[in-house]
Protein backbone atom coordinates (compact mmCIF):
# COMPACT_ATOMS: atom_id res chain seq x y z
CA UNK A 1 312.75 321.96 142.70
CA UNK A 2 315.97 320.37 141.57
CA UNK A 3 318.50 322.83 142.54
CA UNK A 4 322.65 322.88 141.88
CA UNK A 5 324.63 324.87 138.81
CA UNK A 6 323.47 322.31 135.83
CA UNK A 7 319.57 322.80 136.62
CA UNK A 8 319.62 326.21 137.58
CA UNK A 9 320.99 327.84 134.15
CA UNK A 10 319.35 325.15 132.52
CA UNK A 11 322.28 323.59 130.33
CA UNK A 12 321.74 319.93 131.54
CA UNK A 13 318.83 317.98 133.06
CA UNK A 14 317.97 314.91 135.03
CA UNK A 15 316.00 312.27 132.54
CA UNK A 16 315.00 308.95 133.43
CA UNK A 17 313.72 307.24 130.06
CA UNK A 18 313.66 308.27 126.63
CA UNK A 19 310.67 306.35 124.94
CA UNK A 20 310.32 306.54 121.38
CA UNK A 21 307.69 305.80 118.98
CA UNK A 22 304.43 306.84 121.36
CA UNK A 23 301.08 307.21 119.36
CA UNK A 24 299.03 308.91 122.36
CA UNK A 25 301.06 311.87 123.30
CA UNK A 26 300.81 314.49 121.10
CA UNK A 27 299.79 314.32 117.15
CA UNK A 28 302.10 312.03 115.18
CA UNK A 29 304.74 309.67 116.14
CA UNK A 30 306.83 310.92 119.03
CA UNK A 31 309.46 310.58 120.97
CA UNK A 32 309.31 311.14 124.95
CA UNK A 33 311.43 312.02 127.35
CA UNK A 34 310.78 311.57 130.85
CA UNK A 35 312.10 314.08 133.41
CA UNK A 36 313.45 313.07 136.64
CA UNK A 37 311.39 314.72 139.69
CA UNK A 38 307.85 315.74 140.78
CA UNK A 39 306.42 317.29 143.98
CA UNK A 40 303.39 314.90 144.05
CA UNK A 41 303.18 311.48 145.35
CA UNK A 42 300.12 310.46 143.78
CA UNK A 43 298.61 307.00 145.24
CA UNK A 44 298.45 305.55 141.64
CA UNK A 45 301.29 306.76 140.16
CA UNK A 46 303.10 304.11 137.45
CA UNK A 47 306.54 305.94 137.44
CA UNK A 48 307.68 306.06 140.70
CA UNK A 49 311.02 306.26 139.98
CA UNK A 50 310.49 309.67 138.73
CA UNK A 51 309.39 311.13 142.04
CA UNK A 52 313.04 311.19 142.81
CA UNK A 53 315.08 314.47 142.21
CA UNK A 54 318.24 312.46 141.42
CA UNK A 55 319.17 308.89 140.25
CA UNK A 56 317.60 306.23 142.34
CA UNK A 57 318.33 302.46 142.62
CA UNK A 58 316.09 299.81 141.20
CA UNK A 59 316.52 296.45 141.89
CA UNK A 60 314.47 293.29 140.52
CA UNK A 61 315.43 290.18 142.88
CA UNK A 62 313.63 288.14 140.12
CA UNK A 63 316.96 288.58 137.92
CA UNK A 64 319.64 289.16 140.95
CA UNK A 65 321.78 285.51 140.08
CA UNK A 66 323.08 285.01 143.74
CA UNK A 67 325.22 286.87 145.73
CA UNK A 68 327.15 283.11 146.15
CA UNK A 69 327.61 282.63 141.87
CA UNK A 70 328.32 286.13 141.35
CA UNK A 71 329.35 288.84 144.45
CA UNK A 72 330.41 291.62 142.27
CA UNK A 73 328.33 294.15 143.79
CA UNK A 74 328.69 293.49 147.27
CA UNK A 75 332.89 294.56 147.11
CA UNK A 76 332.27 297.78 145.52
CA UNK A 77 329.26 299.31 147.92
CA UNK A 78 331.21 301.83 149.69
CA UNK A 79 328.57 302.48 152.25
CA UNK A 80 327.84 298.42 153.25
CA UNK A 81 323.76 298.75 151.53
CA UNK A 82 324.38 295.80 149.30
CA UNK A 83 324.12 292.57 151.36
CA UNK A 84 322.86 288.82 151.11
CA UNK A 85 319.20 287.91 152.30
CA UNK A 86 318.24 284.58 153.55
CA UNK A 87 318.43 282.54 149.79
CA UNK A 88 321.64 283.84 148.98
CA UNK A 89 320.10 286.99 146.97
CA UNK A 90 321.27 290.21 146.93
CA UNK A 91 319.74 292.83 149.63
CA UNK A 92 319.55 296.48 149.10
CA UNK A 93 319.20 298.98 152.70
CA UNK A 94 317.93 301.68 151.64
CA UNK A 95 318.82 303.52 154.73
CA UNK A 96 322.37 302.86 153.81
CA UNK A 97 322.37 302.92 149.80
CA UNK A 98 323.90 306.75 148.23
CA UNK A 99 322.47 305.93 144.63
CA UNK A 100 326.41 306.02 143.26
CA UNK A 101 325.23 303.21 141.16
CA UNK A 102 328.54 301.41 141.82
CA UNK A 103 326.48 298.21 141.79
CA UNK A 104 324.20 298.57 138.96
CA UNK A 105 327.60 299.19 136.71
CA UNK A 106 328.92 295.43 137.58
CA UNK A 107 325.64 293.43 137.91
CA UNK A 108 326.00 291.53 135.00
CA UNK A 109 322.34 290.20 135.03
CA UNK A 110 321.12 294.28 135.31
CA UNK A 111 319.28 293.14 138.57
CA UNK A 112 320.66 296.68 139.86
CA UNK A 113 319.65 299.81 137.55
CA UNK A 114 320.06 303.14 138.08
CA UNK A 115 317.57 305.47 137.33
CA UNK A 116 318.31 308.69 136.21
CA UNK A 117 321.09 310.32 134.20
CA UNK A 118 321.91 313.67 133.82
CA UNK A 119 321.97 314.73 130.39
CA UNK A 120 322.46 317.92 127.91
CA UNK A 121 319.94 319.41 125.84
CA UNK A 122 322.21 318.41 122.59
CA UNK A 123 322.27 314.81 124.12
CA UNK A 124 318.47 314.51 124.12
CA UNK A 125 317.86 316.42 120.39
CA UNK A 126 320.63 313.84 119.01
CA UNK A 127 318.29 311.30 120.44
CA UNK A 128 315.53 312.61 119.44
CA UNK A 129 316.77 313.21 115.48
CA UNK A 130 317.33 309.81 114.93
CA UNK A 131 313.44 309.40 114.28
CA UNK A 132 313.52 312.44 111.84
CA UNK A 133 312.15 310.95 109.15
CA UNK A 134 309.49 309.29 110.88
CA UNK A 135 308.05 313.20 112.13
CA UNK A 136 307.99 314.75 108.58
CA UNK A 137 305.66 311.53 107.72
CA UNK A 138 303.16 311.72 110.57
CA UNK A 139 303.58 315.34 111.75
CA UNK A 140 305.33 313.90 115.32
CA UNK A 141 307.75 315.31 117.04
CA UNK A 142 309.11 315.60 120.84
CA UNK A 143 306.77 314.97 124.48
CA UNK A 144 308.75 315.90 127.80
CA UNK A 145 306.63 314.41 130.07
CA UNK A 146 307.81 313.42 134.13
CA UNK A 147 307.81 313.25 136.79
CA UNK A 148 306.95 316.59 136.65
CA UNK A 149 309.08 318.70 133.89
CA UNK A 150 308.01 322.15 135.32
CA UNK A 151 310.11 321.07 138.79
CA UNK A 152 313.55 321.70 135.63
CA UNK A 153 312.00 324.62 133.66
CA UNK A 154 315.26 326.27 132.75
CA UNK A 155 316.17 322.84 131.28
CA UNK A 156 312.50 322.20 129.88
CA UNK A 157 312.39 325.58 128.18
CA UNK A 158 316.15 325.55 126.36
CA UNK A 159 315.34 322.20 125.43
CA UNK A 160 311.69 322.98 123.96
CA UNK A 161 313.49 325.75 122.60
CA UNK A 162 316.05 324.32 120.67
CA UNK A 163 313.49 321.46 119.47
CA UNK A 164 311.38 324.52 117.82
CA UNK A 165 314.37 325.76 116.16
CA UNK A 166 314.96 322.61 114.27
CA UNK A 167 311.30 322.23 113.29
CA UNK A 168 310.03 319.59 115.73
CA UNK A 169 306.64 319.68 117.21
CA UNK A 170 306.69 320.27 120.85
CA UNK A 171 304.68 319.08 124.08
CA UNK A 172 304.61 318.80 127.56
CA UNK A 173 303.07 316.85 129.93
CA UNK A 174 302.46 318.55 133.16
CA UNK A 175 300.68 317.84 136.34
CA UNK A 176 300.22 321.70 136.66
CA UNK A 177 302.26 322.24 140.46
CA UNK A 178 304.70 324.58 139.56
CA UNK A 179 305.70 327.93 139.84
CA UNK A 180 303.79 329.99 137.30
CA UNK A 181 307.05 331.91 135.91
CA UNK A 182 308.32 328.25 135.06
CA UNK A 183 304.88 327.53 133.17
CA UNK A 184 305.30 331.02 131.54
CA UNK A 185 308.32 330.75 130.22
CA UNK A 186 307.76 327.45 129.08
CA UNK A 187 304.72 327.44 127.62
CA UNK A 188 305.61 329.54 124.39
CA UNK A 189 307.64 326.72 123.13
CA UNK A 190 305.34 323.91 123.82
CA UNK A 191 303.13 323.89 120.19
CA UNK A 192 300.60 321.48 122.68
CA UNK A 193 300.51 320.96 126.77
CA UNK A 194 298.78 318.27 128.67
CA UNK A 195 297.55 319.32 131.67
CA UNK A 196 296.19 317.26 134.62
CA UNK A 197 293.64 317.96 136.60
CA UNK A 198 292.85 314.79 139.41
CA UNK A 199 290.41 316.54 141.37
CA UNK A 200 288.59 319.37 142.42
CA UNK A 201 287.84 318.76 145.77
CA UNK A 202 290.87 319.69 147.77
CA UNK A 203 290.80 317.16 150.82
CA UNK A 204 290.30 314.34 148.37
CA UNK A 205 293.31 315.67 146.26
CA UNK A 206 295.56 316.12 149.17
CA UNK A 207 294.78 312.80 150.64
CA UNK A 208 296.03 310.90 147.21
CA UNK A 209 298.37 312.82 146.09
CA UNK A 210 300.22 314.35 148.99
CA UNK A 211 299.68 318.13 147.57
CA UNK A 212 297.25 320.96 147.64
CA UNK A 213 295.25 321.30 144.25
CA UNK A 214 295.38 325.27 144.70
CA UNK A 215 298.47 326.01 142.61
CA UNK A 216 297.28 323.67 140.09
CA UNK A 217 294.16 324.86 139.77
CA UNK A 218 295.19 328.53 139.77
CA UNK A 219 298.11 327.75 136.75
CA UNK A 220 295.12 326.38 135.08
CA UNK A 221 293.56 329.70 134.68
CA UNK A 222 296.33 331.53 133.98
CA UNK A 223 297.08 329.37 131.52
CA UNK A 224 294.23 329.64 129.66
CA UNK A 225 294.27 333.54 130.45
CA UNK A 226 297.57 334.24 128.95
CA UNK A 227 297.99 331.93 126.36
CA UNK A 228 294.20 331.43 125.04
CA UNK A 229 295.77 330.05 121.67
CA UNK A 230 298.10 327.31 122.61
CA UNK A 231 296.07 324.28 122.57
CA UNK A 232 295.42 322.50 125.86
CA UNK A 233 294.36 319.05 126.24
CA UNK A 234 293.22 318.32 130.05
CA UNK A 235 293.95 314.31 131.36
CA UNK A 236 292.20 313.34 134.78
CA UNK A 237 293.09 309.71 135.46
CA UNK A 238 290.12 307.79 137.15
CA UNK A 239 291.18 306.33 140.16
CA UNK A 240 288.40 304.34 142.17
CA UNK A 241 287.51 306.10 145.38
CA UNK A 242 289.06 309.64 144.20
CA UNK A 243 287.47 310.73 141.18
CA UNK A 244 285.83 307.99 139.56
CA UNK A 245 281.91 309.71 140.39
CA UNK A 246 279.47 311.28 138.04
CA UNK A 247 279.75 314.70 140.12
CA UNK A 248 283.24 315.04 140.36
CA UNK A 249 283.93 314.43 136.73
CA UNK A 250 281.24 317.36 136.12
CA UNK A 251 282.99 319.24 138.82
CA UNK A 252 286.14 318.92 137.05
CA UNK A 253 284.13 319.40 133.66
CA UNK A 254 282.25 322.89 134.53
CA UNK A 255 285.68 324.32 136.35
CA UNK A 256 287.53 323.89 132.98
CA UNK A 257 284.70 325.12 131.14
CA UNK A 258 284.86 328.69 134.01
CA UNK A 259 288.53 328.58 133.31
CA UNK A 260 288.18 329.29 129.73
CA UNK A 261 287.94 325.83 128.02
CA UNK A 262 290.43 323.23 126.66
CA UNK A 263 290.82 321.56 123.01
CA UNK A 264 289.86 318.32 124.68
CA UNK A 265 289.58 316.44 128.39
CA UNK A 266 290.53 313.15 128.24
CA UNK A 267 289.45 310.63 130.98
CA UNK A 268 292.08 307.79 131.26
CA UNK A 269 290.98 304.59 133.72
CA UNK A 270 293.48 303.77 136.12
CA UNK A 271 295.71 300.70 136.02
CA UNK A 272 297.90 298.73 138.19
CA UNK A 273 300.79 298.64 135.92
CA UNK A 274 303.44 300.24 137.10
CA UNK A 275 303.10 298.08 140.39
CA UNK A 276 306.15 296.18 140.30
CA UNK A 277 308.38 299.08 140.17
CA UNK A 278 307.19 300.00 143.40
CA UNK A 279 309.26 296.37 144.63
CA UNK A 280 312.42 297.12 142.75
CA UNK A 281 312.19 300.84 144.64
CA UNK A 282 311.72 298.63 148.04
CA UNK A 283 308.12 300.32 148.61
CA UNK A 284 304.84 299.54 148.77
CA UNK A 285 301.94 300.15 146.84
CA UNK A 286 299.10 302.27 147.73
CA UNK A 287 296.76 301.07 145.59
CA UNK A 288 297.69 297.20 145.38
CA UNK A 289 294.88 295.42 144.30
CA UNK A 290 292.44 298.12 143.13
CA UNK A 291 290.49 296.75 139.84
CA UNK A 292 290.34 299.33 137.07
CA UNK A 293 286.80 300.70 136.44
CA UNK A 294 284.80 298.87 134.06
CA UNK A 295 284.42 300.03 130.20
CA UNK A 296 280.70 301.20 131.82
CA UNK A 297 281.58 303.18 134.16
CA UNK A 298 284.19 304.66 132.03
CA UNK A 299 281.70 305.31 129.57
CA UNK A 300 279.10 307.03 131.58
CA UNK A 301 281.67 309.39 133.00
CA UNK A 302 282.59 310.51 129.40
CA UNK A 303 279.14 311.33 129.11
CA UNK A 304 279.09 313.55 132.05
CA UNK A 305 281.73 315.48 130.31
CA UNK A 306 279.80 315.55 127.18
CA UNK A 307 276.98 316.54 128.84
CA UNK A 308 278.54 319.36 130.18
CA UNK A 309 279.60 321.01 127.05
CA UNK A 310 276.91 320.21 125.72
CA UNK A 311 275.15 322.78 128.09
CA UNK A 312 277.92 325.47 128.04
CA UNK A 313 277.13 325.14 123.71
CA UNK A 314 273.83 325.76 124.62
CA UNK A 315 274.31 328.71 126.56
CA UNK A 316 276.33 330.36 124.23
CA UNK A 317 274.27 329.98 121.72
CA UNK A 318 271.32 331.36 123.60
């Protein structure tokens, strides 16, 4: 939980991206903002630098034009991180670095960036307006998706809030590990929420994403308990060696279907593509060199699910 003066009432919030024009987060064309932030530390995960409460610093060597031609950075590093390696290039210790982002604002070649900027909720709706014309056309509207929103509710639910009162369509995107007075209060301004569920086994889940599935799974029936009408689309990403099994897909399946249902579950094959971010955070990647699953096996796991509902139709009709 993000905690100082400007997250706790809510009246500004730590972004890292605002991504407009997205087709596969909520109906319409939309416009997402990613929050800064998230309690998990999933293997796979393809925004790492929202794991991070504050702003972090990125750096692609690939771009860096030589500490020799260009030394601006090195002079203004107040704490000695920024150095030269062995082919003149810049070097980053991350056991020294503060994130002031004193470097990233001279790099001329933006081999520096920093990642995350604190923001109001009338910064983000002015953003988000710009694309007005483009919601009333395809019924779109704004995502806040993470990192892991929930971990700046008070932010989250003015800004959700204020989105409503201008007519926008809302969503969130949420991994579900939260306090449930966050999701509460949230979750009458959100006109859709995403909700992930990875796993149902709770070693597995642990092991890949660094978190108990309890809270996650518990917020899940709540959800669905207090707010039976909002619609709720559940996401589990298939990651090979977690998940990516005809019985826990149907474990997953028959849980949601106990829970009370959702308005669809979406199975979305992993991918390596948020790989080289890991480098430019100076980490590693879990998963480096994991192949996606095939279009099969993809396919027969959305036919577990089907199957699945398919049985719960059968029993209520019975």
């Amino acid at each position: 939980m993000i905690a100082d003066s400007a997250s706790e009432n809510g009246s500004k919030g730590w972004i890292f991206n605002i991504q407009k024009f997205s087709l596969h987060d909520g109906a319409g064309i939309r416009t997402l903002v990613f929050m800064k932030g998230c309690p998990l530390a999933c293997t796979w995960c393809s925004n790492p630098e929202s794991q991070a409460y504050r702003a972090e610093l990125l750096y692609a060597r690939g771009r860096c034009i030589g500490a020799s031609e260009c030394d601006r950075c090195i002079p203004v590093c107040k704490t000695a991180a920024i150095g030269r390696d062995d082919e003149g290039k810049v070097a980053v210790d991350r056991t020294l670095c503060d994130n002031c982002g004193e470097c990233a604002r001279v790099c001329p070649s933006k081999a520096l960036e920093l990642s995350g900027t604190l923001v109001s909720v009338d910064d983000v709706i002015r953003t988000v307006e710009q694309d007005g014309g483009f919601y009333v056309r395809s019924g779109g509207g704004l995502t806040v998706s993470g990192g892991e929103p929930l971990a700046q509710d008070r932010f989250v639910e003015n800004l959700l809030a204020k989105a409503q009162s201008r007519g926008l369509d809302t969503a969130i995107e949420t991994s579900g590990l939260c306090r449930w007075e966050a999701l509460r209060r949230v979750a009458p301004h959100a006109d859709q929420i995403f909700y992930d569920i990875k796993c149902i086994d709770a070693r597995k889940h642990r092991d890949a994403t660094g978190a108990s599935n309890d809270i996650i799974l518990e917020n899940f029936r709540r959800l669905r308990r207090e707010f039976p009408r909002t619609p709720v689309v559940v996401r589990t990403p298939i990651v090979p060696g977690l998940n990516d099994s005809t019985a826990d897909i149907e474990a997953i399946a028959r849980f949601i279907d106990a829970a009370g249902g959702t308005s669809a579950h979406e199975l979305l094959a992993y991918h390596g593509f948020g790989e080289p971010k890991y480098d430019r955070l100076g980490r590693s990647y879990p998963l480096c060199g994991t192949p996606p699953p095939s279009e099969e096996s993809m396919a027969i796991l959305r036919e577990a699910v089907r199957a699945v509902q398919s049985a719960r139709d059968r029993d209520q009709s019975a």
